[in-house]
Protein backbone atom coordinates (compact mmCIF):
# COMPACT_ATOMS: atom_id res chain seq x y z
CA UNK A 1 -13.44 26.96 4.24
CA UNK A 2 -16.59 25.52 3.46
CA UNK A 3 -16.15 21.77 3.15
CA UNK A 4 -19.93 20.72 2.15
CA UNK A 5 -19.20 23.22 -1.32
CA UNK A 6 -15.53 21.67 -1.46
CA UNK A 7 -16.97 18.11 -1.62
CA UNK A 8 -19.82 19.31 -3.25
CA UNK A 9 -17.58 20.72 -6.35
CA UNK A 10 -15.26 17.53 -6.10
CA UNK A 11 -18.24 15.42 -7.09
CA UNK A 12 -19.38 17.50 -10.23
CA UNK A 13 -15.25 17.47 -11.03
CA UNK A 14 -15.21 13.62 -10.56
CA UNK A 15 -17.96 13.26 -12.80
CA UNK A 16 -16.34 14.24 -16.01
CA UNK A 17 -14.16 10.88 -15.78
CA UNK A 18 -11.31 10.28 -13.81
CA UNK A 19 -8.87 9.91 -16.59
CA UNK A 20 -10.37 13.12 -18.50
CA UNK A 21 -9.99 15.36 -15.41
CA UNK A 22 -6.34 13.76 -14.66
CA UNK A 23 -5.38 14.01 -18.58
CA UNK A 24 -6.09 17.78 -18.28
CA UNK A 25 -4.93 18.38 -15.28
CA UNK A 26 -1.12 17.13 -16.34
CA UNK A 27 -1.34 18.34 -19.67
CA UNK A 28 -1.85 22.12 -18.09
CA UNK A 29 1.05 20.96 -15.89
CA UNK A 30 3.42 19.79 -17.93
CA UNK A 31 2.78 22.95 -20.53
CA UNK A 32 2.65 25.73 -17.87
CA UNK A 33 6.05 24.11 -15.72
CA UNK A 34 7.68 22.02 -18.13
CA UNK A 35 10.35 21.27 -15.51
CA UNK A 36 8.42 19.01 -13.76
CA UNK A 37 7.93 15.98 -16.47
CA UNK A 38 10.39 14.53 -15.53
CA UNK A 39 9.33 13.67 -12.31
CA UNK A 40 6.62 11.68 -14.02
CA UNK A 41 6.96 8.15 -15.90
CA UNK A 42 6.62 8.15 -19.55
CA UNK A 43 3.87 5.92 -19.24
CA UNK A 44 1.09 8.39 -17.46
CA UNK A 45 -1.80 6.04 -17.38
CA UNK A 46 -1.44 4.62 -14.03
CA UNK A 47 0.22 7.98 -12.31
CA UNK A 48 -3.42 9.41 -13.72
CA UNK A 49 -5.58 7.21 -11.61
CA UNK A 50 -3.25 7.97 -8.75
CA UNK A 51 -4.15 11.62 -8.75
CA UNK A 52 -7.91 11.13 -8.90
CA UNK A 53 -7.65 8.83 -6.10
CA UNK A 54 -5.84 10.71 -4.00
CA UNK A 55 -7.62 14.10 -4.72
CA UNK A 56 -10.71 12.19 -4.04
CA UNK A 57 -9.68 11.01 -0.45
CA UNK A 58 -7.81 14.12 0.15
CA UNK A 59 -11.67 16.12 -0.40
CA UNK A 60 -14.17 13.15 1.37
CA UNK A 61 -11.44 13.65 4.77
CA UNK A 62 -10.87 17.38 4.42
CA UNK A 63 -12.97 17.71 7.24
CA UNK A 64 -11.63 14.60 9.38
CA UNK A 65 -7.85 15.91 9.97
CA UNK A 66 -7.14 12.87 12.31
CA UNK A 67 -7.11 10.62 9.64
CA UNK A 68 -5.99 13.08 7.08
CA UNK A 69 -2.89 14.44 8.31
CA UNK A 70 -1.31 10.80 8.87
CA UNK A 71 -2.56 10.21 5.14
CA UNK A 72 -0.53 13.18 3.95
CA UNK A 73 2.53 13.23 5.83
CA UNK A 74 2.68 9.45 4.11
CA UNK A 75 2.47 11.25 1.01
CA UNK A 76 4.92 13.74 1.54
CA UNK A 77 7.71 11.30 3.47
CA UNK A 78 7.10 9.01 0.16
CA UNK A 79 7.52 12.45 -2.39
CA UNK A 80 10.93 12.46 -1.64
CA UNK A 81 11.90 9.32 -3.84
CA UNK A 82 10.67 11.21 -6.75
CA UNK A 83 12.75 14.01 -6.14
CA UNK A 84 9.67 16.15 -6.00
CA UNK A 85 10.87 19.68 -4.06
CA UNK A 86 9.05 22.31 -1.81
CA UNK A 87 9.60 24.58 -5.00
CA UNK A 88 7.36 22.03 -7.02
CA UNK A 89 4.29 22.82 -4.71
CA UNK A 90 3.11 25.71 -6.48
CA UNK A 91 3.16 24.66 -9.71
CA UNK A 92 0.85 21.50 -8.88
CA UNK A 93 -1.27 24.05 -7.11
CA UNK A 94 -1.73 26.30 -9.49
CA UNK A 95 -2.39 23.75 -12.41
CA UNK A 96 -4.83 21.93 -9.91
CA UNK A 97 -7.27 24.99 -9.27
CA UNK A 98 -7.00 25.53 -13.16
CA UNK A 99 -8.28 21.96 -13.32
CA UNK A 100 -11.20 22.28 -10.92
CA UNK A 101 -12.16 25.49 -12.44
CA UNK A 102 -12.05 24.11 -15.85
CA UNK A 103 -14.41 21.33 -15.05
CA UNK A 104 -16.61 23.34 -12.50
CA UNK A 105 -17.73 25.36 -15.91
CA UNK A 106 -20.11 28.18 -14.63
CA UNK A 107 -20.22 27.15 -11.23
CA UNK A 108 -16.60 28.45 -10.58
CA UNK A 109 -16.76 31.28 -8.26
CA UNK A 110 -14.39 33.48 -6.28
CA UNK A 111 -15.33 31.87 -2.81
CA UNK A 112 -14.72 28.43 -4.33
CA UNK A 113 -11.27 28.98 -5.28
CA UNK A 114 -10.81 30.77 -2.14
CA UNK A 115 -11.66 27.40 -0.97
CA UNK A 116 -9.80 25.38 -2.96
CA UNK A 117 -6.80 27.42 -2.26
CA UNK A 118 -6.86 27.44 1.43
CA UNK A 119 -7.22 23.23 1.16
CA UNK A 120 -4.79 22.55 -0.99
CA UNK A 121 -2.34 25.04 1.52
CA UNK A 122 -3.07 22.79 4.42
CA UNK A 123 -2.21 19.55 2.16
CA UNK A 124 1.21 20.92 0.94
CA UNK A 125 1.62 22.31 4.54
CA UNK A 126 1.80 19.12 6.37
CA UNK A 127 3.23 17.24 3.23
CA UNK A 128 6.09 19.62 3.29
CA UNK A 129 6.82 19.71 6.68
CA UNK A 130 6.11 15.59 6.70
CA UNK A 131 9.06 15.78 3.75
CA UNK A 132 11.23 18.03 5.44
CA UNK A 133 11.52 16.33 8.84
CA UNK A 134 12.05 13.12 7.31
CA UNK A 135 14.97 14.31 5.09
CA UNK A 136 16.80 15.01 8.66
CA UNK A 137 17.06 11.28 9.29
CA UNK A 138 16.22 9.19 5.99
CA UNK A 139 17.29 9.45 2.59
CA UNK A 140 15.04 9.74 -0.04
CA UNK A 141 15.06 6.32 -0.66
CA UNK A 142 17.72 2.84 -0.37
CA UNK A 143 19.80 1.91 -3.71
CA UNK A 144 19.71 -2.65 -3.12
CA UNK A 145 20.55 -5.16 -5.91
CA UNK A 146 18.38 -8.54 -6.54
CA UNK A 147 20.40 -11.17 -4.90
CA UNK A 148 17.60 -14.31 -5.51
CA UNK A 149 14.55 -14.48 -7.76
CA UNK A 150 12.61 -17.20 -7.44
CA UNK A 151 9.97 -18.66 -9.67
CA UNK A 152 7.20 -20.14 -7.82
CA UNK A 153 4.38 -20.43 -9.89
CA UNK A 154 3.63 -19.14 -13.51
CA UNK A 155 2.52 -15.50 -11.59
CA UNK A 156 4.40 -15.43 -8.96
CA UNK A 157 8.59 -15.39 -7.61
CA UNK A 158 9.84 -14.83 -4.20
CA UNK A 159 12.61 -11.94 -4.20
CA UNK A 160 15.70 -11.81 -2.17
CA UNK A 161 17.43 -8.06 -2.48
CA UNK A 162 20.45 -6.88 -0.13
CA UNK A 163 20.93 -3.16 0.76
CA UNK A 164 24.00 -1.24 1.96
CA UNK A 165 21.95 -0.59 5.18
CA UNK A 166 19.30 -1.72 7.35
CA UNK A 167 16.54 -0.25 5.87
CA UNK A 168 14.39 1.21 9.10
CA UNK A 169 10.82 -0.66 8.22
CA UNK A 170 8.58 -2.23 10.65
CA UNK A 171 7.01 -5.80 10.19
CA UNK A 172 3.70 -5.53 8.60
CA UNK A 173 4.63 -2.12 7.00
CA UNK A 174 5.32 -1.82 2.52
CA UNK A 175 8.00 -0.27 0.93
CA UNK A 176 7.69 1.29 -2.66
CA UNK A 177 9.99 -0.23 -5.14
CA UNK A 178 11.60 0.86 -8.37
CA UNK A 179 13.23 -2.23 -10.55
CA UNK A 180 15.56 0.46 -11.70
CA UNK A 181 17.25 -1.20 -14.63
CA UNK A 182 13.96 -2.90 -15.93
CA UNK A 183 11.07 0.23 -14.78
CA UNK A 184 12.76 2.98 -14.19
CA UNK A 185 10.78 5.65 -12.98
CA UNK A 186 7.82 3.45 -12.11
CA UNK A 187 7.27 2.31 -8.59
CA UNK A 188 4.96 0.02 -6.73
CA UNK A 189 4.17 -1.22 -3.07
CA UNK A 190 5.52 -4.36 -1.76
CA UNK A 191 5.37 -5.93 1.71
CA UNK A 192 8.73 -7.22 3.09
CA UNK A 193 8.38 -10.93 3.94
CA UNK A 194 10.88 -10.93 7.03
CA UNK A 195 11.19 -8.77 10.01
CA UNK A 196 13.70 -5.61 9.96
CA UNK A 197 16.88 -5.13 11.28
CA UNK A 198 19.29 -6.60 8.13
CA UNK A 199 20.66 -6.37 5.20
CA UNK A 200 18.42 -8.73 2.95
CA UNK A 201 14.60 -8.26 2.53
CA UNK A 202 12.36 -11.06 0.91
CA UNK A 203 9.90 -10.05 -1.27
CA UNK A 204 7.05 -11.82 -2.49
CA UNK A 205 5.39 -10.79 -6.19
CA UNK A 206 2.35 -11.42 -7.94
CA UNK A 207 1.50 -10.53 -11.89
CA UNK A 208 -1.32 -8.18 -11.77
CA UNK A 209 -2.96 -8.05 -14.79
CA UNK A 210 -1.49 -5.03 -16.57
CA UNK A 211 1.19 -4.62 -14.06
CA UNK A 212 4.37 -3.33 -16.29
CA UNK A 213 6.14 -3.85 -12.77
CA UNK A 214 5.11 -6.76 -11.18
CA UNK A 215 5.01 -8.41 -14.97
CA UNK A 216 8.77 -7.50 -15.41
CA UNK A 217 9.61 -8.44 -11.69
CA UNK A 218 8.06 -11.70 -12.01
CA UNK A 219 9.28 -12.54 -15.45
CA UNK A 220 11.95 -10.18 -16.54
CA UNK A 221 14.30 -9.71 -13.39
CA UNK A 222 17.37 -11.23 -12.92
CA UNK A 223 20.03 -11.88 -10.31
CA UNK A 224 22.30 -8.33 -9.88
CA UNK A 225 19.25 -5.76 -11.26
CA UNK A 226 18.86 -2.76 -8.93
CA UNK A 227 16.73 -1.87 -7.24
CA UNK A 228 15.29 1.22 -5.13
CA UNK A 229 13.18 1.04 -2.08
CA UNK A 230 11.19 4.43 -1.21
CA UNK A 231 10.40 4.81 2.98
CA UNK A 232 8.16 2.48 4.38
CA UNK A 233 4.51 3.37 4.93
CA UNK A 234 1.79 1.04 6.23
CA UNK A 235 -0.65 0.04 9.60
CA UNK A 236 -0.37 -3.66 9.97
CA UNK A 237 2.22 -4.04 12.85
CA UNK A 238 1.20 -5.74 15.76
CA UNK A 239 0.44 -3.16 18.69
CA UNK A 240 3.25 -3.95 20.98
CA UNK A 241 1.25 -3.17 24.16
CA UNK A 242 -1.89 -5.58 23.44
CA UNK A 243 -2.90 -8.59 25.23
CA UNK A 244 -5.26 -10.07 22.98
CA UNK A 245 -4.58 -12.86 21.26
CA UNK A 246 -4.24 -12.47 16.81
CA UNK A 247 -6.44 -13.74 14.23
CA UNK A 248 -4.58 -13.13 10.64
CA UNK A 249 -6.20 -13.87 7.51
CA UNK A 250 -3.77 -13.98 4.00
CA UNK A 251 -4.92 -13.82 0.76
CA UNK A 252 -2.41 -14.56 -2.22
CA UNK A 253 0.96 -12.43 -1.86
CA UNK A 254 -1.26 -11.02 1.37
CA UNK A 255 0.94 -13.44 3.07
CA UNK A 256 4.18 -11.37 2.90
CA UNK A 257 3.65 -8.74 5.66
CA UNK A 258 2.14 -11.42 8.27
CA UNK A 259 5.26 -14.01 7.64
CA UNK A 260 7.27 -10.78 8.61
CA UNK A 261 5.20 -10.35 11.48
CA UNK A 262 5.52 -13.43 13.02
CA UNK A 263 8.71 -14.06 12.29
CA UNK A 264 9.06 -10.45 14.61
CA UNK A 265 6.60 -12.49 17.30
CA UNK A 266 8.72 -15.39 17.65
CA UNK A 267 11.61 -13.17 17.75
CA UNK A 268 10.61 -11.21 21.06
CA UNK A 269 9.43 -14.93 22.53
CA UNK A 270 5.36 -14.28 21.76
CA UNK A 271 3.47 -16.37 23.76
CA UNK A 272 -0.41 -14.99 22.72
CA UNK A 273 -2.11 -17.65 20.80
CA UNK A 274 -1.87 -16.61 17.09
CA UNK A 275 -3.88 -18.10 14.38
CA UNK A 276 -3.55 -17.70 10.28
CA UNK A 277 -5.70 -18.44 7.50
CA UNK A 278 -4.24 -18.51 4.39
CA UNK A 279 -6.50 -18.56 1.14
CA UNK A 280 -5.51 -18.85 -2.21
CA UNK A 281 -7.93 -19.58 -5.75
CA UNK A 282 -6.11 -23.27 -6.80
CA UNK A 283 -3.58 -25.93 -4.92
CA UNK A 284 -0.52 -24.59 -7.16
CA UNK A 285 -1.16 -20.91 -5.89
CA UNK A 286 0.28 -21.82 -2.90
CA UNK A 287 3.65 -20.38 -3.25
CA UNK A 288 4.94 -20.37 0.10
CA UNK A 289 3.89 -23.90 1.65
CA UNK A 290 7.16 -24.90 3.07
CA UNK A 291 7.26 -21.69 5.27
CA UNK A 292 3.59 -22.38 5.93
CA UNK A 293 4.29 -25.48 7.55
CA UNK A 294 8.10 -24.88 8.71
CA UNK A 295 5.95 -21.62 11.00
CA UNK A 296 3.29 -24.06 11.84
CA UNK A 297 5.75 -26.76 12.95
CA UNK A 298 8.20 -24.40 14.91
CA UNK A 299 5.95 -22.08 17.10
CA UNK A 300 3.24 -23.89 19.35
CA UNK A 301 1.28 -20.70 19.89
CA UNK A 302 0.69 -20.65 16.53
CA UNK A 303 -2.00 -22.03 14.34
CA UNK A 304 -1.73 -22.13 10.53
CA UNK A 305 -4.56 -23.02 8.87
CA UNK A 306 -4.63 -23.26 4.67
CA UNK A 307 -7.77 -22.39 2.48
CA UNK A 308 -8.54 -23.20 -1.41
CA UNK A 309 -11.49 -21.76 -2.65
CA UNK A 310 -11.49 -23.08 -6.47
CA UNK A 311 -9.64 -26.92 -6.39
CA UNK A 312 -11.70 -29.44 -5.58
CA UNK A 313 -8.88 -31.87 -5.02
CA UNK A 314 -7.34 -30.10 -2.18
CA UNK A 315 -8.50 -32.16 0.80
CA UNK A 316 -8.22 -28.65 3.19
CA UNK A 317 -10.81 -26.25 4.62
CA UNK A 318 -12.24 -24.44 1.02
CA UNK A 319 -14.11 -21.22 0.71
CA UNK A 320 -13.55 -17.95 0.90
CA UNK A 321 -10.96 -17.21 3.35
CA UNK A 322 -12.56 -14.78 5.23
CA UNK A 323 -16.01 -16.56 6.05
CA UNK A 324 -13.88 -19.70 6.98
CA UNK A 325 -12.00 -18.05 9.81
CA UNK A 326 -14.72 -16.26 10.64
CA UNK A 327 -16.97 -19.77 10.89
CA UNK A 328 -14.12 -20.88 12.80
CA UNK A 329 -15.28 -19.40 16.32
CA UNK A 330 -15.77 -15.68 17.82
CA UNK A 331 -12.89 -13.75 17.44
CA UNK A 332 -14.32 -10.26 18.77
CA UNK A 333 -11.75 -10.47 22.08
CA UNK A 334 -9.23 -10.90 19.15
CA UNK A 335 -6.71 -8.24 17.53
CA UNK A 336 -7.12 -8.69 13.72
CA UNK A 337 -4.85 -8.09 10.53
CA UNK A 338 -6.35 -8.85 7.10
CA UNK A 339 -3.95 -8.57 4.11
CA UNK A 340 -4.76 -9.42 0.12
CA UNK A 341 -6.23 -7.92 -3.02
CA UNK A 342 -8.12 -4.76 -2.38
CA UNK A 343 -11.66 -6.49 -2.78
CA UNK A 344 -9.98 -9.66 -0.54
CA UNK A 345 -9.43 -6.93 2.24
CA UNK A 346 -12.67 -4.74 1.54
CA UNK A 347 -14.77 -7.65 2.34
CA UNK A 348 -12.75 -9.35 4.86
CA UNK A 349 -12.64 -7.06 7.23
CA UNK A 350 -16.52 -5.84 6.46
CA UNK A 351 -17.43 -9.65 7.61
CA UNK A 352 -15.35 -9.00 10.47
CA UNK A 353 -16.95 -6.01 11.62
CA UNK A 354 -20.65 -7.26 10.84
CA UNK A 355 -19.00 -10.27 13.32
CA UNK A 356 -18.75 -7.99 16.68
CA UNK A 357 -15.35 -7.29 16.29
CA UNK A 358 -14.62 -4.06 16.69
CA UNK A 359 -12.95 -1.32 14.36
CA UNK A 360 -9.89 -0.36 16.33
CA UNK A 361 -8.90 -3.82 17.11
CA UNK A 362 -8.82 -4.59 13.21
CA UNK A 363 -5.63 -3.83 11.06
CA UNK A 364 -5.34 -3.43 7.08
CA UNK A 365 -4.11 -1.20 4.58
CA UNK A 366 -5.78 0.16 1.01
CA UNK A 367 -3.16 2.08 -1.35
């Protein structure tokens, strides 16, 4: 497999448009193996950018299998909830090297496809076997009901659900969610707000902008809606043999999957010194204050520490989150988790980096 032509034809794919090269590649899906719409949403627009996301990881790592085979046995464990099948492999296959092809014009060759065909084997080889192995132990995914929503600000509501069973996440990790009775079919990642081991998970939702879930979560959901929760995927759990002490910095709704982590920390009696920053845009955005300060109040090895980067009236640290903790002291002996917006996190943990802390002691996730 050559991986430099691979990445090479990628590129020139890419190129056309994401959403051109997705649009054709479903539309010679859905007309070739009809019996797999209705795995899909009706709405394709954001399952579209999905695909040319993935596909474009999947090719940059091709050649970097310790970080790609984690990465797809994710992606096959998380399949399941879909009800996507071994059988459905070749069918995405095929119409995926009839994509590539189409868009690689005269540049297609025999060797190429070769290519193609022999990487998109090893994908649906470990996603398969990541699927298959998990289906011994875990459902596909966790039927739960809405038990509490709670408005906190115009764009945001705290969520209390209750399953039938514990469902086996760690702290710091996401489950996907489908609000069943309100998006059915459509799912999205959110962060459990409490540590594992019950019944009832808190969940803590933002409106994005064009978000048919979180917009009907936030505004549309009502006590007794269910609710499905795919398996959890994510990196942010503490490492339980470390010694270093933890520097955590929230933004928004980034807050969820540290609260859970803590509230795991003061479970098993922490005593390394833990600090949190906490930045949000404006005063009202920040949703969660009570627990802020109830944490704050409760553990003594813990420091909570809010930012506001666009109020002038709050009478707190203000900035950017990230380059306030990070003016705070030297944190390189620290272990790091950064959680937020994409950008929030992309930055953050750049600064931290450029600050001599070093990779493998920092913790965040990008989906």
């Amino acid at each position: 497999m050559n991986v430099d032509k691979l990445k090479e034809c990628w590129a020139q794919v890419a190129g056309h448009g994401g959403d051109v090269v997705a649009h054709w590649f479903y539309a010679h899906l859905f007309v070739h193996y009809p019996e797999t719409r209705e795995l899909f949403p009706v709405s394709m627009a954001a399952q579209r950018d999905r695909l040319v996301q993935a596909l474009g990881r999947i090719v940059s790592s091709v050649d970097q299998l310790e970080d790609l085979v984690p990465y797809l046995e994710d992606l096959g464990r998380d399949h399941r909830k879909f009800g996507a099948l071994a059988a459905h492999f070749p069918a995405v296959g095929d119409s995926l090297l009839a994509t590539v092809a189409h868009f690689s014009g005269g540049r297609w060759t025999a060797t190429l496809e070769s290519d193609w065909a022999a990487a998109y084997g090893l994908v649906a080889n470990v996603m398969t076997k990541a699927a298959d192995n998990a289906a011994q132990t875990t459902p596909a995914y966790w039927e739960a009901r809405l038990t509490e929503v709670e408005q906190r600000a115009f764009d945001i509501a705290v969520l209390r659900l209750s399953t039938d069973v514990p469902v086996p996440y760690q702290a710091g990790q996401s489950l996907a969610l489908e609000a069943t009775d309100i998006r059915p079919r459509l799912w999205r990642w959110y962060s459990p707000a409490n540590p594992p081991g019950g019944t009832d998970i808190e969940l803590h939702v933002r409106m994005v902008p064009g978000g048919a879930v979180s917009s009907a979560l936030v505004r549309s959901s009502s006590v007794g809606d269910r609710v499905r929760l795919g398996p959890p995927i994510g990196h942010l759990a503490v490492e339980p043999d470390s010694v270093r002490p933890l520097l955590m910095i929230a933004g928004g709704t980034g807050f969820a999957p540290l609260k859970a982590v803590i509230g795991q920390l003061a479970a098993a009696g922490e005593t390394r010194q833990v600090a949190l920053y906490f930045g949000v845009r404006r005063v009202g955005d920040i949703y969660d204050y009570d627990a802020l300060e109830k944490l704050n109040a409760e553990h003594d090895w813990l420091t909570v520490t809010i930012v506001v980067s666009e109020d002038p009236v709050w009478p707190g640290p203000q900035g950017l989150v990230g380059e306030v903790a990070l003016a705070a002291q030297d944190w390189s002996g620290h272990d790091v988790s950064v959680c937020g917006s994409p950008d929030m996190v992309a930055g953050t943990v750049q600064m931290v980096i450029d600050r001599g802390v070093p990779a493998a002691q920092i913790k965040y996730d990008a989906y």
